[in-house]
N, C-alpha and C. Protein backbone atom coordinates (compact mmCIF):
# COMPACT_ATOMS: atom_id res chain seq x y z
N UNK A 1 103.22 8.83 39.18
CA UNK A 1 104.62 8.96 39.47
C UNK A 1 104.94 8.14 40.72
N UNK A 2 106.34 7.15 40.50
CA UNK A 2 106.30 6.51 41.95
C UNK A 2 107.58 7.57 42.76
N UNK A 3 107.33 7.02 43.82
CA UNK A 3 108.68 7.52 44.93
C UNK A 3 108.89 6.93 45.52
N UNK A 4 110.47 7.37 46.24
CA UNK A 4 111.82 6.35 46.56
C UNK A 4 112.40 7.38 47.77
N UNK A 5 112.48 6.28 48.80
CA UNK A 5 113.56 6.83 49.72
C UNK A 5 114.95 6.24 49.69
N UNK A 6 115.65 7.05 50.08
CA UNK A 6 116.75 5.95 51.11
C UNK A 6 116.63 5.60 52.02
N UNK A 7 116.57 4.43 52.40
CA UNK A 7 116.53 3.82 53.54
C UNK A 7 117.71 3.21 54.27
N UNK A 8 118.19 3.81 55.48
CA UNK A 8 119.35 3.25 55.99
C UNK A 8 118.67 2.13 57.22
N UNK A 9 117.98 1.89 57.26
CA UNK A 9 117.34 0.72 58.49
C UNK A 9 117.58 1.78 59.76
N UNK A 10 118.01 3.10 59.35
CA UNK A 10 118.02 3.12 61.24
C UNK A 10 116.32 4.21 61.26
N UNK A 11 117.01 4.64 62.60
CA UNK A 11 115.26 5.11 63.08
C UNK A 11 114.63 6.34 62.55
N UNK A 12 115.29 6.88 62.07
CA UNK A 12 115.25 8.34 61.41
C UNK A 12 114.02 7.84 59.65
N UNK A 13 114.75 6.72 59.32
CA UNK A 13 114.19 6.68 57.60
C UNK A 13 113.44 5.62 58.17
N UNK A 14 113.47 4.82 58.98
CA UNK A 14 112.17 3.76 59.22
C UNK A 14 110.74 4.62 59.62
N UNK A 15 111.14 5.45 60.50
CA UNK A 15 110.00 6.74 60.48
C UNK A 15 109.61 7.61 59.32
N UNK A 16 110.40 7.68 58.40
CA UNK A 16 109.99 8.53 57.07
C UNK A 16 108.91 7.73 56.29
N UNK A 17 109.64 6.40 56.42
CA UNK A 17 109.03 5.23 55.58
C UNK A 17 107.56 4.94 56.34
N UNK A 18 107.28 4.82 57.28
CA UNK A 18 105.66 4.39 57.69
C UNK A 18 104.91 5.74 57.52
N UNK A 19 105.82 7.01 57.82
CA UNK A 19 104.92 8.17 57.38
C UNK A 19 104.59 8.51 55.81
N UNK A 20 105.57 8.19 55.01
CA UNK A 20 105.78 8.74 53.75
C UNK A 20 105.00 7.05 52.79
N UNK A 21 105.01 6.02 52.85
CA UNK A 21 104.97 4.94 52.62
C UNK A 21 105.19 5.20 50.81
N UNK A 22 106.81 5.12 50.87
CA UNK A 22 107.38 5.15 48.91
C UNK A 22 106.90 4.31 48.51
N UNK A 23 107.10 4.19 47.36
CA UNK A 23 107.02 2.90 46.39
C UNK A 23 107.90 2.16 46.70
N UNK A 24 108.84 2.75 46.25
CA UNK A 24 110.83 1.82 46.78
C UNK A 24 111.71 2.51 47.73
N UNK A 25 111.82 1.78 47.81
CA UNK A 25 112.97 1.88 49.02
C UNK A 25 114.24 1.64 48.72
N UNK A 26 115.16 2.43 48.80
CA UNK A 26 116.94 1.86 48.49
C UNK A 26 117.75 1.80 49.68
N UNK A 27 118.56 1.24 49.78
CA UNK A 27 119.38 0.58 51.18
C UNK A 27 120.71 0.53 50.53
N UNK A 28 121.64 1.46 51.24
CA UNK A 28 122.90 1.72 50.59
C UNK A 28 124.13 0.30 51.56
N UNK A 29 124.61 -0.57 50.93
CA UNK A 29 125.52 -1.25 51.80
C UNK A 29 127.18 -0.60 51.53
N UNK A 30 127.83 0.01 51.97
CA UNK A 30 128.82 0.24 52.12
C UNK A 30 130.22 -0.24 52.31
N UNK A 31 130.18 -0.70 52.88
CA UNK A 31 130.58 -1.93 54.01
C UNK A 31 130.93 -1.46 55.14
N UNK A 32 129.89 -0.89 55.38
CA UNK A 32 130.15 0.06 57.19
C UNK A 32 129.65 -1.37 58.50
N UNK A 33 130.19 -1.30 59.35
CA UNK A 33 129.90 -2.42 60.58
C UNK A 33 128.77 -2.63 61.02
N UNK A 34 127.75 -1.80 60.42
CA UNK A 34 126.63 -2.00 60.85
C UNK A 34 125.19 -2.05 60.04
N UNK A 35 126.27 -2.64 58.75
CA UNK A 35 125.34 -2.45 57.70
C UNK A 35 123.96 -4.00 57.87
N UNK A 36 124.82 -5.23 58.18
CA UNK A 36 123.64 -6.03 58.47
C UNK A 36 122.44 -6.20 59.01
N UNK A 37 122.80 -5.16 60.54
CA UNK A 37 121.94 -5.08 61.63
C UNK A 37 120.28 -3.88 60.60
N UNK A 38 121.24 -3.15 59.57
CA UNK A 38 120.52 -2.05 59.20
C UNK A 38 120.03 -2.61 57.77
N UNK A 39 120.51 -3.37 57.25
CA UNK A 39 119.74 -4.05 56.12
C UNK A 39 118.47 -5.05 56.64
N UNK A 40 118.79 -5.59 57.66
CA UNK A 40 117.64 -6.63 58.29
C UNK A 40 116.55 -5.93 58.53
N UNK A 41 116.80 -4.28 59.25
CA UNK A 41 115.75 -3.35 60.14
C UNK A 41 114.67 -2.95 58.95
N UNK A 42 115.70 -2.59 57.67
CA UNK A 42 115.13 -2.08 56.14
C UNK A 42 114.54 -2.94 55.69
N UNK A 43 114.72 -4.19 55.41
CA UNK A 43 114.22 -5.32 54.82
C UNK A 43 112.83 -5.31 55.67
N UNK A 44 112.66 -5.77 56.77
CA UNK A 44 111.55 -6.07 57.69
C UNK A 44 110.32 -5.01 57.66
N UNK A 45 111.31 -3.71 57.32
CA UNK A 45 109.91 -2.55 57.74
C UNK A 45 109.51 -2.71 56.29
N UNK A 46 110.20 -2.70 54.91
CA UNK A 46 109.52 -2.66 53.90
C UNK A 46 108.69 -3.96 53.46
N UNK A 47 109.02 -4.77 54.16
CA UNK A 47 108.20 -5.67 54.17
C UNK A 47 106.86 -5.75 54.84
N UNK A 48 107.00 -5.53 55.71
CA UNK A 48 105.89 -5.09 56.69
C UNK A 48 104.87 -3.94 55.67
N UNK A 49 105.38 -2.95 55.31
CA UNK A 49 104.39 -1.88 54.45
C UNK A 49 104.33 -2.18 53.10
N UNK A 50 104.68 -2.82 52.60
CA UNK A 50 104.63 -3.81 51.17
C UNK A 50 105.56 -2.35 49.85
N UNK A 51 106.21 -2.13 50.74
CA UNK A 51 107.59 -1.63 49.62
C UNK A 51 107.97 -1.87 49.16
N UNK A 52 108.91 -2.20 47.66
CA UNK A 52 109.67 -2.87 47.17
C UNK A 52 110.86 -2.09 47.44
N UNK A 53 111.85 -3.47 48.06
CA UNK A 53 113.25 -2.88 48.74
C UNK A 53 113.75 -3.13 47.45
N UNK A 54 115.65 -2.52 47.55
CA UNK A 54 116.45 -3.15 47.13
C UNK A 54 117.59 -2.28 47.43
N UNK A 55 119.31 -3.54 47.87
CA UNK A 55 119.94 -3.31 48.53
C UNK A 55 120.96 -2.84 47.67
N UNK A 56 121.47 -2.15 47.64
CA UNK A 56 123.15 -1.58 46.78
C UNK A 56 124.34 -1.89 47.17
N UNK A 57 124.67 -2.69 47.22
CA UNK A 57 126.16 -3.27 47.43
C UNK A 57 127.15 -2.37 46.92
N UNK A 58 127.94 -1.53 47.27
CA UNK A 58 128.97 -1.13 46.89
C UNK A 58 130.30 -1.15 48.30
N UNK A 59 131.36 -1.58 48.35
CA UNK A 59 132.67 -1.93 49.04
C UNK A 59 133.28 -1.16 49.24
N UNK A 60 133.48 -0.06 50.19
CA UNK A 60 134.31 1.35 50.43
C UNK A 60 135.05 1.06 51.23
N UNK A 61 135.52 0.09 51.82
CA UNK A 61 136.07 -0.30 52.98
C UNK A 61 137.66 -0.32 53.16
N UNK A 62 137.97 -0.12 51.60
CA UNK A 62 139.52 0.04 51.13
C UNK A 62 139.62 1.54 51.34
N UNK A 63 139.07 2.80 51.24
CA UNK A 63 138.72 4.05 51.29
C UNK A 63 139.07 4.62 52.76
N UNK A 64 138.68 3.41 53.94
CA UNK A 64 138.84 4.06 54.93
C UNK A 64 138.05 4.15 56.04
């Protein structure tokens, strides 16, 4: 069976991720202001532990 986190790049799930080391990793983009800084942090650590990322684009930004 594999397993999957969410991964938001910040410090909370980058720590889940070196403790827990998933299979995949998901990275929610929103379009919150700080989604780049936190896709780069996600990208790098799952790279680093040989995760397979992948990013979700969805646009909420009309929402509010």
């Amino acid at each position: 069976m594999k397993t999957a986190l969410l991964l938001s790049g910040g410090m909370d799930s980058i720590a889940i991720a070196w403790w827990k080391r998933p299979d995949i990793a998901l990275t929610l983009d929103y379009g919150q202001y700080a989604a780049e800084a936190e896709i780069r942090a996600a990208s790098v650590t799952c790279k680093s532990l040989g995760i397979d990322h992948h990013i979700i684009r969805i646009d909420c930004r009309s929402l509010g």
